[in-house]
C-alpha atoms as a PDB file:
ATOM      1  CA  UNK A   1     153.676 -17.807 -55.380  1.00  0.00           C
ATOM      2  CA  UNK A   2     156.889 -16.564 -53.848  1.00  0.00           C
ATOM      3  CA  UNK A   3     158.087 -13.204 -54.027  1.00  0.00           C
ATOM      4  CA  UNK A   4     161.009 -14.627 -56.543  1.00  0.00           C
ATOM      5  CA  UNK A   5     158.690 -16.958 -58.414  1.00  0.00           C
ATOM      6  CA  UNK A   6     156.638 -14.804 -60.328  1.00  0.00           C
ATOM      7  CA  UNK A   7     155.094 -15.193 -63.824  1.00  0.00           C
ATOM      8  CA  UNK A   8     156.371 -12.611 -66.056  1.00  0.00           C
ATOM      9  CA  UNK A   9     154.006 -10.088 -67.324  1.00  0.00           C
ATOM     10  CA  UNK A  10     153.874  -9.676 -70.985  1.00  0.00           C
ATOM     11  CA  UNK A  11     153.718  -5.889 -71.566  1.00  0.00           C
ATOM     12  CA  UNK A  12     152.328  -5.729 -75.056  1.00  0.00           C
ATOM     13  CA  UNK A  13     152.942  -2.146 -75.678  1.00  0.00           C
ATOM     14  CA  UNK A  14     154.882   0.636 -75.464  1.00  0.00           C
ATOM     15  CA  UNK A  15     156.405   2.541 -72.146  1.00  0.00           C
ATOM     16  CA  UNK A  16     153.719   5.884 -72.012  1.00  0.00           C
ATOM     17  CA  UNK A  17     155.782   8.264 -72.606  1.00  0.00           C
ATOM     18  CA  UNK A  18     158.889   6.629 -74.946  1.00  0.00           C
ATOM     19  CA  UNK A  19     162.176   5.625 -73.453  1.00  0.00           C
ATOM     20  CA  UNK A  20     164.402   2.784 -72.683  1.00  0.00           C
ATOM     21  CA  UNK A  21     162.868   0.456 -69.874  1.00  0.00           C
ATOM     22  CA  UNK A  22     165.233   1.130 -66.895  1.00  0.00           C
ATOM     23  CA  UNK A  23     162.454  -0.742 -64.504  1.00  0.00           C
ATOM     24  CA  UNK A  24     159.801  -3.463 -64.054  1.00  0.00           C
ATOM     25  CA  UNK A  25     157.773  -4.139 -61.458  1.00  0.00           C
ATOM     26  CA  UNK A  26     155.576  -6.957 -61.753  1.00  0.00           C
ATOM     27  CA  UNK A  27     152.949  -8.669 -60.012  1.00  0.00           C
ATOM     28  CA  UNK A  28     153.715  -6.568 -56.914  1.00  0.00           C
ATOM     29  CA  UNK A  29     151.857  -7.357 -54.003  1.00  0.00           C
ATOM     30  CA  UNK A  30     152.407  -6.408 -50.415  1.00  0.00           C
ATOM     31  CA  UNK A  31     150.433  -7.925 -46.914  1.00  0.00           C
ATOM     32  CA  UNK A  32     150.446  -6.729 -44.115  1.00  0.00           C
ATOM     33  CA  UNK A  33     148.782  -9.175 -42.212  1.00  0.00           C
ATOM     34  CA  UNK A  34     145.124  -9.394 -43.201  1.00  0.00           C
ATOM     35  CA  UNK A  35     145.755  -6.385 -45.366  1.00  0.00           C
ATOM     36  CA  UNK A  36     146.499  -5.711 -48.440  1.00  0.00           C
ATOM     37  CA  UNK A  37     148.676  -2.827 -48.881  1.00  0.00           C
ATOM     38  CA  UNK A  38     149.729  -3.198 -52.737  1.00  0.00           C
ATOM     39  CA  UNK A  39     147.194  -5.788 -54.856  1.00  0.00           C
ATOM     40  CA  UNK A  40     149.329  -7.298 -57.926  1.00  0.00           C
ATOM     41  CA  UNK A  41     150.282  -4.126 -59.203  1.00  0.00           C
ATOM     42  CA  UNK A  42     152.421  -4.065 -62.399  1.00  0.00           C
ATOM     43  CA  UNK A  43     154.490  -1.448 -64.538  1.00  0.00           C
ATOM     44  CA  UNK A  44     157.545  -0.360 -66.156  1.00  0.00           C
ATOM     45  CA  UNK A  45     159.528   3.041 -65.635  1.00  0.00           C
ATOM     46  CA  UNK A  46     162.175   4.347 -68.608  1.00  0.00           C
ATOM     47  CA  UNK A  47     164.901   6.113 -68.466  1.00  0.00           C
ATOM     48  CA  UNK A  48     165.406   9.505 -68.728  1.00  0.00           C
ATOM     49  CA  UNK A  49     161.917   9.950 -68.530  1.00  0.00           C
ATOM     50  CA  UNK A  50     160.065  11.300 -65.386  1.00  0.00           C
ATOM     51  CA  UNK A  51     157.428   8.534 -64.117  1.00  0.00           C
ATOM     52  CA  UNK A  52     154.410   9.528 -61.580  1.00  0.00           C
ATOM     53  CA  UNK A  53     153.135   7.715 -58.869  1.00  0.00           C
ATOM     54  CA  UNK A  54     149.609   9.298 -57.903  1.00  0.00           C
ATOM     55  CA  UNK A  55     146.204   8.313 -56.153  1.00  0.00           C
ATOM     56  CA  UNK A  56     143.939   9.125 -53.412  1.00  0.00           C
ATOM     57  CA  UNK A  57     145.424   8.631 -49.635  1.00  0.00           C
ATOM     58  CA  UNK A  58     146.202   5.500 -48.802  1.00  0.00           C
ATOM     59  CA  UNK A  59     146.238   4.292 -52.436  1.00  0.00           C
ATOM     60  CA  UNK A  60     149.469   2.424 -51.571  1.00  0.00           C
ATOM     61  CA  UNK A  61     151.788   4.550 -53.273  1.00  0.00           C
ATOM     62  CA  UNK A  62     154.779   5.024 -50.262  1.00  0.00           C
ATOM     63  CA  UNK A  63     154.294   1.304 -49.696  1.00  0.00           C
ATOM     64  CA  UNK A  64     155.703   1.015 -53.648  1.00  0.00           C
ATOM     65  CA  UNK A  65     158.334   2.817 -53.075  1.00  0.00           C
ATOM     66  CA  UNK A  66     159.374   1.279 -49.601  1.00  0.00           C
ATOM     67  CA  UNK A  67     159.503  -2.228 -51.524  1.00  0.00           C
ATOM     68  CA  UNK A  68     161.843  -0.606 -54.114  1.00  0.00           C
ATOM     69  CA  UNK A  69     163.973   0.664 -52.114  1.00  0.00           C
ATOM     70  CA  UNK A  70     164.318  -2.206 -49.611  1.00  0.00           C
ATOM     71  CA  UNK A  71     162.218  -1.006 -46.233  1.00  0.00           C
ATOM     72  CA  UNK A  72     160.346  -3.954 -47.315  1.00  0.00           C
ATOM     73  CA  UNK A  73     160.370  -7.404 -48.506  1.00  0.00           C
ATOM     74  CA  UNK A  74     157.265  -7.294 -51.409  1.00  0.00           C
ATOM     75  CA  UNK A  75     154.783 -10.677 -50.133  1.00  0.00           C
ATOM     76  CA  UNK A  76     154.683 -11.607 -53.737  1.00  0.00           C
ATOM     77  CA  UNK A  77     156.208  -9.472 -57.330  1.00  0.00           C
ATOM     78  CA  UNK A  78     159.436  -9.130 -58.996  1.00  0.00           C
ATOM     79  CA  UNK A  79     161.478  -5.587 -59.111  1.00  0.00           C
ATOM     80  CA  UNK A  80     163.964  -5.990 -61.960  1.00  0.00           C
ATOM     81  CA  UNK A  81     166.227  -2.747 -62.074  1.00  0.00           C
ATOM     82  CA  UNK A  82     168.103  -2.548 -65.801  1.00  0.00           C
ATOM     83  CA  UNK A  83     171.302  -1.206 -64.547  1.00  0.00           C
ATOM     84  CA  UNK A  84     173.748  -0.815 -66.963  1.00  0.00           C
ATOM     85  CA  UNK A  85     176.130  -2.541 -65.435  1.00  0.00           C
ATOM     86  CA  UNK A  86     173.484  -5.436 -65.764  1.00  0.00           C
ATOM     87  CA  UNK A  87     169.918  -6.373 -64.095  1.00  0.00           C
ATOM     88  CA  UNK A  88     169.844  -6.022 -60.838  1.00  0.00           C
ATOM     89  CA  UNK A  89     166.286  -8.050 -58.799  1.00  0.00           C
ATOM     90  CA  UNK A  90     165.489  -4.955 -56.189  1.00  0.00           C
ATOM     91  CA  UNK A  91     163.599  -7.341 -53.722  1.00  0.00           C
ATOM     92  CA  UNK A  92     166.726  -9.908 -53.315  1.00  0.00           C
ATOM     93  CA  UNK A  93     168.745  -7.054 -51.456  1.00  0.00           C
ATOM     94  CA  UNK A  94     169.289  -6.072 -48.418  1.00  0.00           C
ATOM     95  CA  UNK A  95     168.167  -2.559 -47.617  1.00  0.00           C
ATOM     96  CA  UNK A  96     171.033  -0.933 -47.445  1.00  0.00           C
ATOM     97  CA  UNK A  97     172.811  -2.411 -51.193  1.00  0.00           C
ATOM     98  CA  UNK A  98     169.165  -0.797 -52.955  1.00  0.00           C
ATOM     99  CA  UNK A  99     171.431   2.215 -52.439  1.00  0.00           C
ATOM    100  CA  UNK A 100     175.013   0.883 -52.439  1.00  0.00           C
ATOM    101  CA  UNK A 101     174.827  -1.220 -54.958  1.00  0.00           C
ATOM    102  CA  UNK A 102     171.756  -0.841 -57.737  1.00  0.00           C
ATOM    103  CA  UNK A 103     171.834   2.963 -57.605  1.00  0.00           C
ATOM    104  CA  UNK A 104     168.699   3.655 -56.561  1.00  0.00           C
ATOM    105  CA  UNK A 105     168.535   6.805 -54.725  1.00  0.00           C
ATOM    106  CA  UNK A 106     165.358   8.010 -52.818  1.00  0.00           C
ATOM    107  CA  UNK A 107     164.073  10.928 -50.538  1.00  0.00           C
ATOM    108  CA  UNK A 108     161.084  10.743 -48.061  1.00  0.00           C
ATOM    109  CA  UNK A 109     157.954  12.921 -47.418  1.00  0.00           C
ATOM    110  CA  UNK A 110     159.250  13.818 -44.184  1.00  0.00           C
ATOM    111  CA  UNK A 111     162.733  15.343 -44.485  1.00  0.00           C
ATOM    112  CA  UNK A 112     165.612  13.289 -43.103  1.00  0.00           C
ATOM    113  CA  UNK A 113     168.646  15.916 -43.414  1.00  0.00           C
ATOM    114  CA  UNK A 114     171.242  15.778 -40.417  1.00  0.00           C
ATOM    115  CA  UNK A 115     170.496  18.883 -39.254  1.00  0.00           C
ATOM    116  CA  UNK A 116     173.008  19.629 -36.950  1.00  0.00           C
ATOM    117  CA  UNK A 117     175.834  19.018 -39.653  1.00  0.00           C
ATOM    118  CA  UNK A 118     175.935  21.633 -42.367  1.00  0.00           C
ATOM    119  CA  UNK A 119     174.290  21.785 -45.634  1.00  0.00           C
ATOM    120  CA  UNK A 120     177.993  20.798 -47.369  1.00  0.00           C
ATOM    121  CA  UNK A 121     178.672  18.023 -44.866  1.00  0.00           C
ATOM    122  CA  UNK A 122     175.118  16.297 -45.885  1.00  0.00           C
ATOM    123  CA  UNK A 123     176.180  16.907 -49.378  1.00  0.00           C
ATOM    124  CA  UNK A 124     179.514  14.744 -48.614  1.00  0.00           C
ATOM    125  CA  UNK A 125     178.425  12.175 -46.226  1.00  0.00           C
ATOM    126  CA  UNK A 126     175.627  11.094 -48.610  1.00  0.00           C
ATOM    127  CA  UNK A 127     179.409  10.606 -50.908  1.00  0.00           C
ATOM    128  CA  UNK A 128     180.372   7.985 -47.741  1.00  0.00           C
ATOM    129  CA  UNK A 129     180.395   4.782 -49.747  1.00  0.00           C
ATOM    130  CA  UNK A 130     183.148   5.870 -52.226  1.00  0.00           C
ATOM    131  CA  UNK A 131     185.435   7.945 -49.709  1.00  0.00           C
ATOM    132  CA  UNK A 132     185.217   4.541 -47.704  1.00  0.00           C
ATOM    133  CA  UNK A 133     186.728   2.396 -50.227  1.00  0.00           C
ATOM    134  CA  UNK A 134     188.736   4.948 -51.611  1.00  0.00           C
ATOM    135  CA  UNK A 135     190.497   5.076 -47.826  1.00  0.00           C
ATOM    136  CA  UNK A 136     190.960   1.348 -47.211  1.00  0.00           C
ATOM    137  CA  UNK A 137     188.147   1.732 -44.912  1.00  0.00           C
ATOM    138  CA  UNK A 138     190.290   3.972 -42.859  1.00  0.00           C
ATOM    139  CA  UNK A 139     193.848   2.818 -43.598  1.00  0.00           C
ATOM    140  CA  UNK A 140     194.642   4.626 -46.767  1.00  0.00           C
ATOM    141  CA  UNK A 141     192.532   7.895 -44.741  1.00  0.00           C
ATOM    142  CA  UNK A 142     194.593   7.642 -41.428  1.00  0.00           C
ATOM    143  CA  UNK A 143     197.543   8.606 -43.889  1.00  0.00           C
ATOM    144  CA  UNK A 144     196.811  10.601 -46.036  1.00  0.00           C
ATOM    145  CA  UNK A 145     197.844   8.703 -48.962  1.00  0.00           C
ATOM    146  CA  UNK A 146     196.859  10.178 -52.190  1.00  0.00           C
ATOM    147  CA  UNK A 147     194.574   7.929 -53.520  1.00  0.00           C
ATOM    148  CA  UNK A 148     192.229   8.845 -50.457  1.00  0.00           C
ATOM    149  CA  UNK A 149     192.715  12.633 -51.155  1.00  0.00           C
ATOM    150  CA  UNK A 150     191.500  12.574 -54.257  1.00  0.00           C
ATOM    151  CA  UNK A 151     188.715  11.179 -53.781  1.00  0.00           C
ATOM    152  CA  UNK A 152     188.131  13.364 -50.675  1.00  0.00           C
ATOM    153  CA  UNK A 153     188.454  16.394 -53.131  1.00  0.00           C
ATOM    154  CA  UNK A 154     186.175  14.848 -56.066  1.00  0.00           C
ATOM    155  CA  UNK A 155     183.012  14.385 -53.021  1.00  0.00           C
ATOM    156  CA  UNK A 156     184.086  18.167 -52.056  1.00  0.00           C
ATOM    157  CA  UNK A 157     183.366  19.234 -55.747  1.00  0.00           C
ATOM    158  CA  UNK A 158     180.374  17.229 -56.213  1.00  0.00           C
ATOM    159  CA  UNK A 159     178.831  18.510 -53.025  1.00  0.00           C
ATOM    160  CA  UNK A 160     179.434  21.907 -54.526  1.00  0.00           C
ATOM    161  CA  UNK A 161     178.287  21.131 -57.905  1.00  0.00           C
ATOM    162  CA  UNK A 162     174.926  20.444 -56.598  1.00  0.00           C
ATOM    163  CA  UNK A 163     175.371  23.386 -53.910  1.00  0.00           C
ATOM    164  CA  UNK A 164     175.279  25.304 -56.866  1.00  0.00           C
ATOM    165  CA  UNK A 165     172.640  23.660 -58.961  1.00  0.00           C
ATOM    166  CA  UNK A 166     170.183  23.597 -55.948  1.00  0.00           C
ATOM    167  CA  UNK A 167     170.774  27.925 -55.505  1.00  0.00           C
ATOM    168  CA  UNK A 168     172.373  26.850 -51.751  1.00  0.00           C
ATOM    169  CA  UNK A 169     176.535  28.200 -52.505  1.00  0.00           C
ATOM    170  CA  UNK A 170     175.663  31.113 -50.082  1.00  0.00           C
ATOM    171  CA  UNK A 171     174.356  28.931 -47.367  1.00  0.00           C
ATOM    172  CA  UNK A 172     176.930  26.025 -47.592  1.00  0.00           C
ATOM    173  CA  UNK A 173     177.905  26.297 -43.916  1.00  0.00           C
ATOM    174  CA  UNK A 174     174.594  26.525 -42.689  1.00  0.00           C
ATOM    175  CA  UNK A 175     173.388  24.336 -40.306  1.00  0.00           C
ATOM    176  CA  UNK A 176     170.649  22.071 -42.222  1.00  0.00           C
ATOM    177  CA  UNK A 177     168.216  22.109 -39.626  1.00  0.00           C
ATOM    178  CA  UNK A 178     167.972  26.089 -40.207  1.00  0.00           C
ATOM    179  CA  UNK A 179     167.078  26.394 -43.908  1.00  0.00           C
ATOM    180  CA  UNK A 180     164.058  28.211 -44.740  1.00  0.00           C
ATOM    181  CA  UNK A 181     161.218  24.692 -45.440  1.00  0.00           C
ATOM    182  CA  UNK A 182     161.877  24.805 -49.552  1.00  0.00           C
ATOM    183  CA  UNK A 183     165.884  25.102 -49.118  1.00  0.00           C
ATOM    184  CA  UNK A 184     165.682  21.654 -47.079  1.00  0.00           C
ATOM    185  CA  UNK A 185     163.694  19.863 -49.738  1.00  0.00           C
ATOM    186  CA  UNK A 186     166.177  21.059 -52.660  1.00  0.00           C
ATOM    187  CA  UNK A 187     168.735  19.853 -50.402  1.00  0.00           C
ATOM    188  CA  UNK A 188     167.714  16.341 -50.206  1.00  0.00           C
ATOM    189  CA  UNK A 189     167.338  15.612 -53.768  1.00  0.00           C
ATOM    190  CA  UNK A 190     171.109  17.357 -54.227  1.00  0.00           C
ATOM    191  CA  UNK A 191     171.768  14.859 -51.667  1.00  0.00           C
ATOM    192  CA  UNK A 192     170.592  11.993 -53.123  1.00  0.00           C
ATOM    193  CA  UNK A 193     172.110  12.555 -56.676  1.00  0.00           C
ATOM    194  CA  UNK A 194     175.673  12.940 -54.692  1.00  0.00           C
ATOM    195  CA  UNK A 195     175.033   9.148 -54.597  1.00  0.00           C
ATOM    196  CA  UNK A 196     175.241   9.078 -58.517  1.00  0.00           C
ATOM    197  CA  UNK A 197     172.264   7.291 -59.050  1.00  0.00           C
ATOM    198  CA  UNK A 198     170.367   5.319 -61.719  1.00  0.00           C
ATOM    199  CA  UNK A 199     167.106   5.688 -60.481  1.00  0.00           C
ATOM    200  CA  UNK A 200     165.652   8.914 -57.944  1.00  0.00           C
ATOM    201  CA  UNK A 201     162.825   7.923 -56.047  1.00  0.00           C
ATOM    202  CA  UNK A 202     160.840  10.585 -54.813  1.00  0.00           C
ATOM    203  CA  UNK A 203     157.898  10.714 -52.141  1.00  0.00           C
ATOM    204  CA  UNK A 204     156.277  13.907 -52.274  1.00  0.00           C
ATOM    205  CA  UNK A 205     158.366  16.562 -52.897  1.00  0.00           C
ATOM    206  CA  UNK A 206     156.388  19.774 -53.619  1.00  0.00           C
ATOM    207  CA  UNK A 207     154.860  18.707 -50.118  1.00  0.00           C
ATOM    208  CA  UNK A 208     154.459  22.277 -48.453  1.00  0.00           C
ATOM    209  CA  UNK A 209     155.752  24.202 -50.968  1.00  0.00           C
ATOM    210  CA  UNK A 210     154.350  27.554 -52.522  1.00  0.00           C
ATOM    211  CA  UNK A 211     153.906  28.482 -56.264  1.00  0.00           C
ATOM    212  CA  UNK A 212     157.506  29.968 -56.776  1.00  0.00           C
ATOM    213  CA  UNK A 213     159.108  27.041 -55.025  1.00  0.00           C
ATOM    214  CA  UNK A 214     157.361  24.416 -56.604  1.00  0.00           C
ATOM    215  CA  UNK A 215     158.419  26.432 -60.146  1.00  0.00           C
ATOM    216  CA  UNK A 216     161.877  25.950 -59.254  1.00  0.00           C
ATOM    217  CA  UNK A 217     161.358  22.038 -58.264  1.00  0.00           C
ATOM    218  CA  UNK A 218     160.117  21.332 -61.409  1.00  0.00           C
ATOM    219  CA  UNK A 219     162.965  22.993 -63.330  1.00  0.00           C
ATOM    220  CA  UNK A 220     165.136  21.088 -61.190  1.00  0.00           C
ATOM    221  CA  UNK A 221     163.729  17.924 -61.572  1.00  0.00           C
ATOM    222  CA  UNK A 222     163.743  18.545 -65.817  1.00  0.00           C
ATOM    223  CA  UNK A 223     167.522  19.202 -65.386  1.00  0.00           C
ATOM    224  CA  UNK A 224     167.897  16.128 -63.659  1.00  0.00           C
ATOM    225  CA  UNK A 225     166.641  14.062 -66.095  1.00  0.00           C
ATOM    226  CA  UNK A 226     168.072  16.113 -68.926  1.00  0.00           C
ATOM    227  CA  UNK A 227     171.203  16.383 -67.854  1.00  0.00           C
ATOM    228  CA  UNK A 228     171.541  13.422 -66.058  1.00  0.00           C
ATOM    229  CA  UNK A 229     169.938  11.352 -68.139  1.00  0.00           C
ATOM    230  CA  UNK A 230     168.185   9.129 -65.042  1.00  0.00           C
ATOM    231  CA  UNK A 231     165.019   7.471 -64.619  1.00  0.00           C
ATOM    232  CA  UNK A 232     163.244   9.733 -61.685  1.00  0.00           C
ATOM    233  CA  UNK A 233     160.583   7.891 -60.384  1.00  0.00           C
ATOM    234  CA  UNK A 234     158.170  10.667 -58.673  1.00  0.00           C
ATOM    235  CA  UNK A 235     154.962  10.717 -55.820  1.00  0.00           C
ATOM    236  CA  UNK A 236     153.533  13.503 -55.819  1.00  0.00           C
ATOM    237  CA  UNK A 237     149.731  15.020 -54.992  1.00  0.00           C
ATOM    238  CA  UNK A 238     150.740  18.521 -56.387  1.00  0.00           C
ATOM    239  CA  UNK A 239     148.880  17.853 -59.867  1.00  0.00           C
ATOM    240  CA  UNK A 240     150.404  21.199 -61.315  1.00  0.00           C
ATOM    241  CA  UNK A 241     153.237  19.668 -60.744  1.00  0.00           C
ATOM    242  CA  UNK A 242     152.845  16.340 -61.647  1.00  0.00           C
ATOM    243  CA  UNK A 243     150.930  17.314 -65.250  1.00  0.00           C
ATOM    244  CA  UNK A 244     153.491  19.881 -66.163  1.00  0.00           C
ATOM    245  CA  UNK A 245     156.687  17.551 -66.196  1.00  0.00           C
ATOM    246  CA  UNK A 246     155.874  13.676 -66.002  1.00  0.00           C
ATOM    247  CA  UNK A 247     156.062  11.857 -68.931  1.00  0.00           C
ATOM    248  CA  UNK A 248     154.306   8.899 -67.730  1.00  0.00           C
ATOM    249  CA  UNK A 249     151.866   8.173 -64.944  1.00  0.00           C
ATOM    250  CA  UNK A 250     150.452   5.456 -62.868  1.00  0.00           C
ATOM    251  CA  UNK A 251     147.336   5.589 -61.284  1.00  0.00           C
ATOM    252  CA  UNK A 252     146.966   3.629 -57.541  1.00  0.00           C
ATOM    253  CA  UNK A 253     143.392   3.277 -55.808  1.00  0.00           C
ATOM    254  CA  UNK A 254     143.457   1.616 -53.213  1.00  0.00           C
ATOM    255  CA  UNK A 255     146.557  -0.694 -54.046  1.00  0.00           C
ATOM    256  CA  UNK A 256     145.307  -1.646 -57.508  1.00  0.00           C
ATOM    257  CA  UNK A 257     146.625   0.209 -60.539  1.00  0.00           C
ATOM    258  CA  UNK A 258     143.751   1.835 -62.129  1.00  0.00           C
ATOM    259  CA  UNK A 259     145.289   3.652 -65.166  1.00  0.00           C
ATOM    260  CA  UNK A 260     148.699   3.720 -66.590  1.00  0.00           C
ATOM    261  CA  UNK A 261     149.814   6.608 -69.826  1.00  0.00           C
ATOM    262  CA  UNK A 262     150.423   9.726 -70.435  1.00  0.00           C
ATOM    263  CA  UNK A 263     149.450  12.645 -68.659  1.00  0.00           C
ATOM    264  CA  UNK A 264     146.976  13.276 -71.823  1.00  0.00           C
ATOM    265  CA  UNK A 265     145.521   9.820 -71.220  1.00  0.00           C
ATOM    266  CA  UNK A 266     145.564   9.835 -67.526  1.00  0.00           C
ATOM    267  CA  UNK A 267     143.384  13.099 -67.437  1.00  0.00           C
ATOM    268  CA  UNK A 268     140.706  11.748 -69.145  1.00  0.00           C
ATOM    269  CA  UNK A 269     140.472   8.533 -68.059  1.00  0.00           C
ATOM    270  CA  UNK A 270     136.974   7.859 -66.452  1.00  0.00           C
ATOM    271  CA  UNK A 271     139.001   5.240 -63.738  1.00  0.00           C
ATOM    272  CA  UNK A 272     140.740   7.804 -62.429  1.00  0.00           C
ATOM    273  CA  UNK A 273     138.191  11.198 -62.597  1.00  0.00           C
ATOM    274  CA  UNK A 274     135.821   8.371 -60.415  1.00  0.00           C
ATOM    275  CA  UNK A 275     139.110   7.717 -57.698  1.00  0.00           C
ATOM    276  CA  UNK A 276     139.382  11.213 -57.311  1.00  0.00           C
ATOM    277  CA  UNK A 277     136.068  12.948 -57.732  1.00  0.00           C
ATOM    278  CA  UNK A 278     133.755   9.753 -57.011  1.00  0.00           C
ATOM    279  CA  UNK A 279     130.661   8.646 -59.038  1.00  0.00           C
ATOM    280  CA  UNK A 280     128.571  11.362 -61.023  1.00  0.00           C
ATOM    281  CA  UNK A 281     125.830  10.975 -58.600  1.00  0.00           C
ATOM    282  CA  UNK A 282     128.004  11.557 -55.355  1.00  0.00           C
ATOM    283  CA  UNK A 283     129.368  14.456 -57.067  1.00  0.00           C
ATOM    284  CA  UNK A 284     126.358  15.874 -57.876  1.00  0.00           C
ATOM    285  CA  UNK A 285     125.229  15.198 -54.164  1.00  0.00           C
ATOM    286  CA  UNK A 286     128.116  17.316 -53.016  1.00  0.00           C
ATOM    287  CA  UNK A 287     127.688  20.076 -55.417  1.00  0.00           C
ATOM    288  CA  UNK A 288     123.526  20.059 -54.246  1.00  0.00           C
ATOM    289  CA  UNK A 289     124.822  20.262 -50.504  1.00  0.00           C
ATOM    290  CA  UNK A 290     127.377  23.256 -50.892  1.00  0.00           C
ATOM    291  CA  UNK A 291     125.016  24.771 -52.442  1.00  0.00           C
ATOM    292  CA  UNK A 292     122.411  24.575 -49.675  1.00  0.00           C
ATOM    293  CA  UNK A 293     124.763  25.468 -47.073  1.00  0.00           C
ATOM    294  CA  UNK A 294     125.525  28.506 -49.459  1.00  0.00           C
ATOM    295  CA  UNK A 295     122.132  29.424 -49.051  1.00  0.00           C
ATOM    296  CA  UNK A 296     121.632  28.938 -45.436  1.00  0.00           C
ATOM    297  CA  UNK A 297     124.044  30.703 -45.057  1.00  0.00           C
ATOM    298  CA  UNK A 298     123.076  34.221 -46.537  1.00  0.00           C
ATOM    299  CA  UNK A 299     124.150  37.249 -46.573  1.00  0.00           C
ATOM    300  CA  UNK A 300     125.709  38.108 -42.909  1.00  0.00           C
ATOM    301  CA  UNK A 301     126.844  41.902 -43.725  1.00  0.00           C
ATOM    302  CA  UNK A 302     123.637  43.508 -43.813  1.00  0.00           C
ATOM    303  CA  UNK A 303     125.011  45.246 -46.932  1.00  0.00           C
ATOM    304  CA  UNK A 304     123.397  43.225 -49.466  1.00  0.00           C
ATOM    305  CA  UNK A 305     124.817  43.125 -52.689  1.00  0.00           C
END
């Protein structure tokens, strides 16, 4: 069964969380040789609604996202984007149109800023698609015409838009390489909704952040799809931050999806307490063993208790 040729999957119920279906994956499976990355994995996303990727390392949840967003071909599945300018098959297009052309935006779990051009000339060059066409790919740009400065202007205030939306006005002509760790993060999702997209796809992003940062993530991420009214499409290992604003969650182990509902459903499911905690008996193992150590341990002050 080719990656095109796939048998529909008949989703009987309703998206977890409410919402208009914005995506579909089905039957997604990924090989990497004799390995098997992502095992027929199936789901749909809404719009306007924040959806969570999670699972133990490895689970296959980066490999998802690389197939949606075109650093891979899937082996076998079909990725049907509901754009509203009509359906768009994800794993028919070359990397580079996921982007250009379906709207799907996405950041990565190691930041990818320039960092040698400033936090405002990320902000516009992420804009590079529209001020392109807008200058005749270079004609219309070479002379100034109108049409071109316009659209020059309109990146310039959508850069700052998000300049000011992200709390980074004051460090605009910073180099990007020399924000403080949780500036750099905010930057690339302001980065990636300068591309106007339909969909945000995001690996990680509370990765390395502390309490106050990851406060001011999640109220950015809520705007987002307030405001924005997008489908954000989320990874994430920070459970604070995952159970405090997804609507919907999807539960990888080891490629397979093992759960898939609300954050109310996913947090008592016994699939996913086993993927993360392992069998009653191994955790009771672990608990016995801590507690020896504990003991053999002592007391080392000589000051009792």
């Amino acid at each position: 069964m080719s990656a095109v040729d796939v048998l529909p999957v008949d989703f009987a119920d309703e998206i977890p969380g409410g919402g208009t279906e914005l995506l579909t994956v089905e039957h997604l499976t990924m090989r990497f040789g004799g390995l098997v990355a992502i095992d027929d994995v199936s789901f749909r996303a809404a719009n306007e609604r924040i959806t969570a990727i999670i699972g133990p390392n490895g689970a296959g949840k980066t490999t998802v996202f690389n197939c949606l967003t075109g650093f891979y071909k899937p082996t076998v599945g079909r990725l049907s984007l509901h754009h509203p300018k009509g359906d768009v098959l994800l794993e028919r297009l070359e990397g580079f149109r996921t982007s250009q052309s379906a709207g799907v935006a996405r950041t990565f779990q190691n930041i990818r800023l320039f960092p040698r051009m400033t936090v405002l000339e990320n902000l516009i060059v992420a804009q590079h698609n529209k001020l392109m066409r807008a200058s005749g790919y270079t004609v219309f740009g070479l002379f100034g015409m109108k049409r071109y400065r316009d659209a020059e202007a309109a990146a310039i205030e959508l850069a700052r838009y998000w300049l000011d939306r992200t709390g980074l006005v004051e460090k605009a002509d910073w180099d990007a390489g020399n924000l403080p760790y949780g500036d750099q993060r905010r930057l690339e999702i302001a980065r990636a909704m300068c591309t106007e997209p339909v969909l945000l796809c995001l690996d990680e992003p509370a990765a390395g952040l502390n309490p106050r940062e990851s406060h001011e993530l999640n109220r950015l991420l809520i705007y987002v799809r307030d405001e924005h009214r997008i489908g954000v499409l989320l990874i994430e290992h920070d459970m604070s931050v995952v159970m405090e604003i997804s609507d919907h969650i999807v539960v990888l182990d080891y490629g397979r999806k093992i759960s898939d509902g609300t954050p109310e459903q996913v947090r008592e499911d016994p699939a996913v307490i086993r993927a993360y905690l392992g069998e009653p008996e191994e955790i009771e193992e672990h608990v016995r063993e801590a507690l020896k150590q504990d003991d053999q341990g002592g007391d080392t002050t000589g000051e009792g208790g």
